[in-house]
N, C-alpha and C. Protein backbone atom coordinates (compact mmCIF):
# COMPACT_ATOMS: atom_id res chain seq x y z
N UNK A 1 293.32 -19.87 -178.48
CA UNK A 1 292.08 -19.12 -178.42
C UNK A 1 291.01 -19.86 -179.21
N UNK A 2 289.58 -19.98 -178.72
CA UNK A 2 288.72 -20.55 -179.61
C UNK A 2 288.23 -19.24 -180.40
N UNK A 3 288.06 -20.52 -181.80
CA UNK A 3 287.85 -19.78 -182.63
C UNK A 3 286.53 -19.79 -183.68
N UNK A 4 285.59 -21.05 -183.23
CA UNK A 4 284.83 -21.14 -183.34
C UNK A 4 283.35 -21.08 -182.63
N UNK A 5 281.96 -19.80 -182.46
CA UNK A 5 281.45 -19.93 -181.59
C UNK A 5 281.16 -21.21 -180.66
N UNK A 6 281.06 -22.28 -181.34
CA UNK A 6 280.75 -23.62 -180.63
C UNK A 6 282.02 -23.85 -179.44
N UNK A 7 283.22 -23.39 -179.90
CA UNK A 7 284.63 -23.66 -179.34
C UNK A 7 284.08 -22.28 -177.90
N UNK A 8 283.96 -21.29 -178.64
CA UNK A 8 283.69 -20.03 -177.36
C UNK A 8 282.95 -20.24 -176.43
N UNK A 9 281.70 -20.98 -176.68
CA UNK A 9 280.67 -20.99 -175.81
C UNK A 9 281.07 -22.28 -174.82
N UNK A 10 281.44 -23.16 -175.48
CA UNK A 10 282.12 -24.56 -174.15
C UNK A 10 283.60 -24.24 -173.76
N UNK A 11 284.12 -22.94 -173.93
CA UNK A 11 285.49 -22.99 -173.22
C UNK A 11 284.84 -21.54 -172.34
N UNK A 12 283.82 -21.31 -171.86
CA UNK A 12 283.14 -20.47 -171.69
C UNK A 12 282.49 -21.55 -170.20
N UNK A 13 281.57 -22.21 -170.84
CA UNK A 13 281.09 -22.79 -169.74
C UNK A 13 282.13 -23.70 -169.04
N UNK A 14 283.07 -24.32 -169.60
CA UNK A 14 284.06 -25.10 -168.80
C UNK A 14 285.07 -24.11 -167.47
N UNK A 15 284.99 -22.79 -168.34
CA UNK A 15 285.67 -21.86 -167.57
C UNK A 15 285.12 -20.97 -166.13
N UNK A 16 284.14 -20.95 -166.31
CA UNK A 16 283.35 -19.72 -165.63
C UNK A 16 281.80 -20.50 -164.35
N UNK A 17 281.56 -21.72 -165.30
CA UNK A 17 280.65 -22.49 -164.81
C UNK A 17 280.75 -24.12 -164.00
N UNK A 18 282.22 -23.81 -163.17
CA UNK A 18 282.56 -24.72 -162.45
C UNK A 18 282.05 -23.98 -160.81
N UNK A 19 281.91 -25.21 -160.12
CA UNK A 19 281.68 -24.96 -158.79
C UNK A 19 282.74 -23.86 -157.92
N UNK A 20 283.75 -24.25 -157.81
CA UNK A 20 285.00 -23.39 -157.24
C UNK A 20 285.07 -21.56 -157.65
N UNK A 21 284.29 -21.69 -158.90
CA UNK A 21 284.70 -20.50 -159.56
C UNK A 21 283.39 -19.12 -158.36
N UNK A 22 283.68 -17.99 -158.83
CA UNK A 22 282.77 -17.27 -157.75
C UNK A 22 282.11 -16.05 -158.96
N UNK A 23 281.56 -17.09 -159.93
CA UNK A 23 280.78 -16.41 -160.93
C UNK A 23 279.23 -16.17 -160.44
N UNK A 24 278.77 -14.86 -160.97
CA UNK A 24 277.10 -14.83 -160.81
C UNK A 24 276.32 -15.79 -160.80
N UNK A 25 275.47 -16.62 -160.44
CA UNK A 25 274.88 -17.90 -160.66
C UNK A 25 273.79 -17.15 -161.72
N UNK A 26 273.38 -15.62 -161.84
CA UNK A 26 272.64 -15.62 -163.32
C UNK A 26 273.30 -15.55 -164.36
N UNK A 27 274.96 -14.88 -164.45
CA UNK A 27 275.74 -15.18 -165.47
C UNK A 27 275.51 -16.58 -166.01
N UNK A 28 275.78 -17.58 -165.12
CA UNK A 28 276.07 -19.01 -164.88
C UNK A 28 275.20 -19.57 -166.33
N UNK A 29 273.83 -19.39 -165.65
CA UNK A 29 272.92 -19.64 -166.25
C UNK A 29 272.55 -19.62 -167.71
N UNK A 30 272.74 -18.59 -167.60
CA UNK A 30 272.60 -17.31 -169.28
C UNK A 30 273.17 -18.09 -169.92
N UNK A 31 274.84 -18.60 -169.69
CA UNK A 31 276.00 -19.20 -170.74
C UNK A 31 274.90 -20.39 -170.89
N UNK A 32 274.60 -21.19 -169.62
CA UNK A 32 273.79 -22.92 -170.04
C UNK A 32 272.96 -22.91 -170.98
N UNK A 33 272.57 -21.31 -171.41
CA UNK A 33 271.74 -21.65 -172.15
C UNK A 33 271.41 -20.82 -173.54
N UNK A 34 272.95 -20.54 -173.76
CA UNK A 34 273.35 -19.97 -175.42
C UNK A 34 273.29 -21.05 -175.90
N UNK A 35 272.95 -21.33 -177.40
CA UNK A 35 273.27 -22.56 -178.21
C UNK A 35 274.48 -22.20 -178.69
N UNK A 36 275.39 -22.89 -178.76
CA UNK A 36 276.49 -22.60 -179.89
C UNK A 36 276.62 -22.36 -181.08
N UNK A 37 275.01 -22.72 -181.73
CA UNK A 37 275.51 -22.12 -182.83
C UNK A 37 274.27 -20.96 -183.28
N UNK A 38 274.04 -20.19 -181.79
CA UNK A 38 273.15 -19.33 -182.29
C UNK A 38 274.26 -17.51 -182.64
N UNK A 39 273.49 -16.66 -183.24
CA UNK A 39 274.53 -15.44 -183.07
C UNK A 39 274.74 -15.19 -182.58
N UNK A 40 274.41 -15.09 -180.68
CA UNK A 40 274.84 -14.43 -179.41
C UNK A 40 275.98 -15.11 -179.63
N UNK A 41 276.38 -16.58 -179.81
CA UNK A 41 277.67 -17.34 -179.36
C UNK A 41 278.32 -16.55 -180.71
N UNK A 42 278.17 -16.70 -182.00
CA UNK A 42 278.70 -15.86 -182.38
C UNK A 42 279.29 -14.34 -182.62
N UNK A 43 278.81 -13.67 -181.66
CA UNK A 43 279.14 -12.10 -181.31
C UNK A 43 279.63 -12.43 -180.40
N UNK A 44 279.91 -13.22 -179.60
CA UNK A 44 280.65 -13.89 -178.37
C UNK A 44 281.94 -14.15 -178.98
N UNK A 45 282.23 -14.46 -179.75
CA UNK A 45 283.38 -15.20 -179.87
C UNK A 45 283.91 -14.15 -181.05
N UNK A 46 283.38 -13.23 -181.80
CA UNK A 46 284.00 -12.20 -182.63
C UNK A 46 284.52 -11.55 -181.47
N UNK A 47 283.82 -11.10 -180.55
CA UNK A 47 284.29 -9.67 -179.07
C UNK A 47 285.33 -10.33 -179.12
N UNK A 48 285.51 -11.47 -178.71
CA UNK A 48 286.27 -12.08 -177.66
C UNK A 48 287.95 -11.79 -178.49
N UNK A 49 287.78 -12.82 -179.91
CA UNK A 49 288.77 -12.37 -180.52
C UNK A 49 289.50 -10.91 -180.40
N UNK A 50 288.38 -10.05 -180.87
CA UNK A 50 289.06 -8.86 -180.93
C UNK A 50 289.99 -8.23 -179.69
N UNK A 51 289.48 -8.67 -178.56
CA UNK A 51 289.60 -8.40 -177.50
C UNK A 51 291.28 -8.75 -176.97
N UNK A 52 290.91 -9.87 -177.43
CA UNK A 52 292.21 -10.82 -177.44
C UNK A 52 293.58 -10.25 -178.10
N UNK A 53 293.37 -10.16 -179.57
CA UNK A 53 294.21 -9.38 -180.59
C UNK A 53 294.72 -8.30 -179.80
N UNK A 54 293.71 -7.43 -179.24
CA UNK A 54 294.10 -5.91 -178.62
C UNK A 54 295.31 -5.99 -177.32
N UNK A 55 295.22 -7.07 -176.65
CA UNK A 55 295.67 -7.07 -175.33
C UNK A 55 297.11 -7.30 -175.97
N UNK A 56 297.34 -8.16 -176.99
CA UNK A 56 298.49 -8.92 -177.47
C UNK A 56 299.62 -7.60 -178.37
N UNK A 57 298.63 -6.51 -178.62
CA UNK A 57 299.75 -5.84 -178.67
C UNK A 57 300.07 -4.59 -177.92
């Protein structure tokens, strides 16, 4: 799991923002243009954790 916003936001765009994939092209977008190290990527990547944790038990 990434664990750093910088880590969230490019396993984010590597994931979701490939051609094949059948993501929103405004989702798409939005991610191209979080910085990694702004707080959205960081509240991004706290959710995500938590999210994560929850499923696992």
């Amino acid at each position: 799991m990434p664990d750093r916003p910088e880590s969230v936001v490019r396993h984010l765009l590597e994931y979701f923002c490939r051609p094949e994939r059948d993501f929103p092209a405004a989702l798409q977008r939005g991610l191209r243009f979080v910085s990694p190290t702004s707080k959205t990527a960081q509240m991004i990547s706290k959710k995500m954790g938590n999210n994560i944790k929850k499923m696992t038990k």
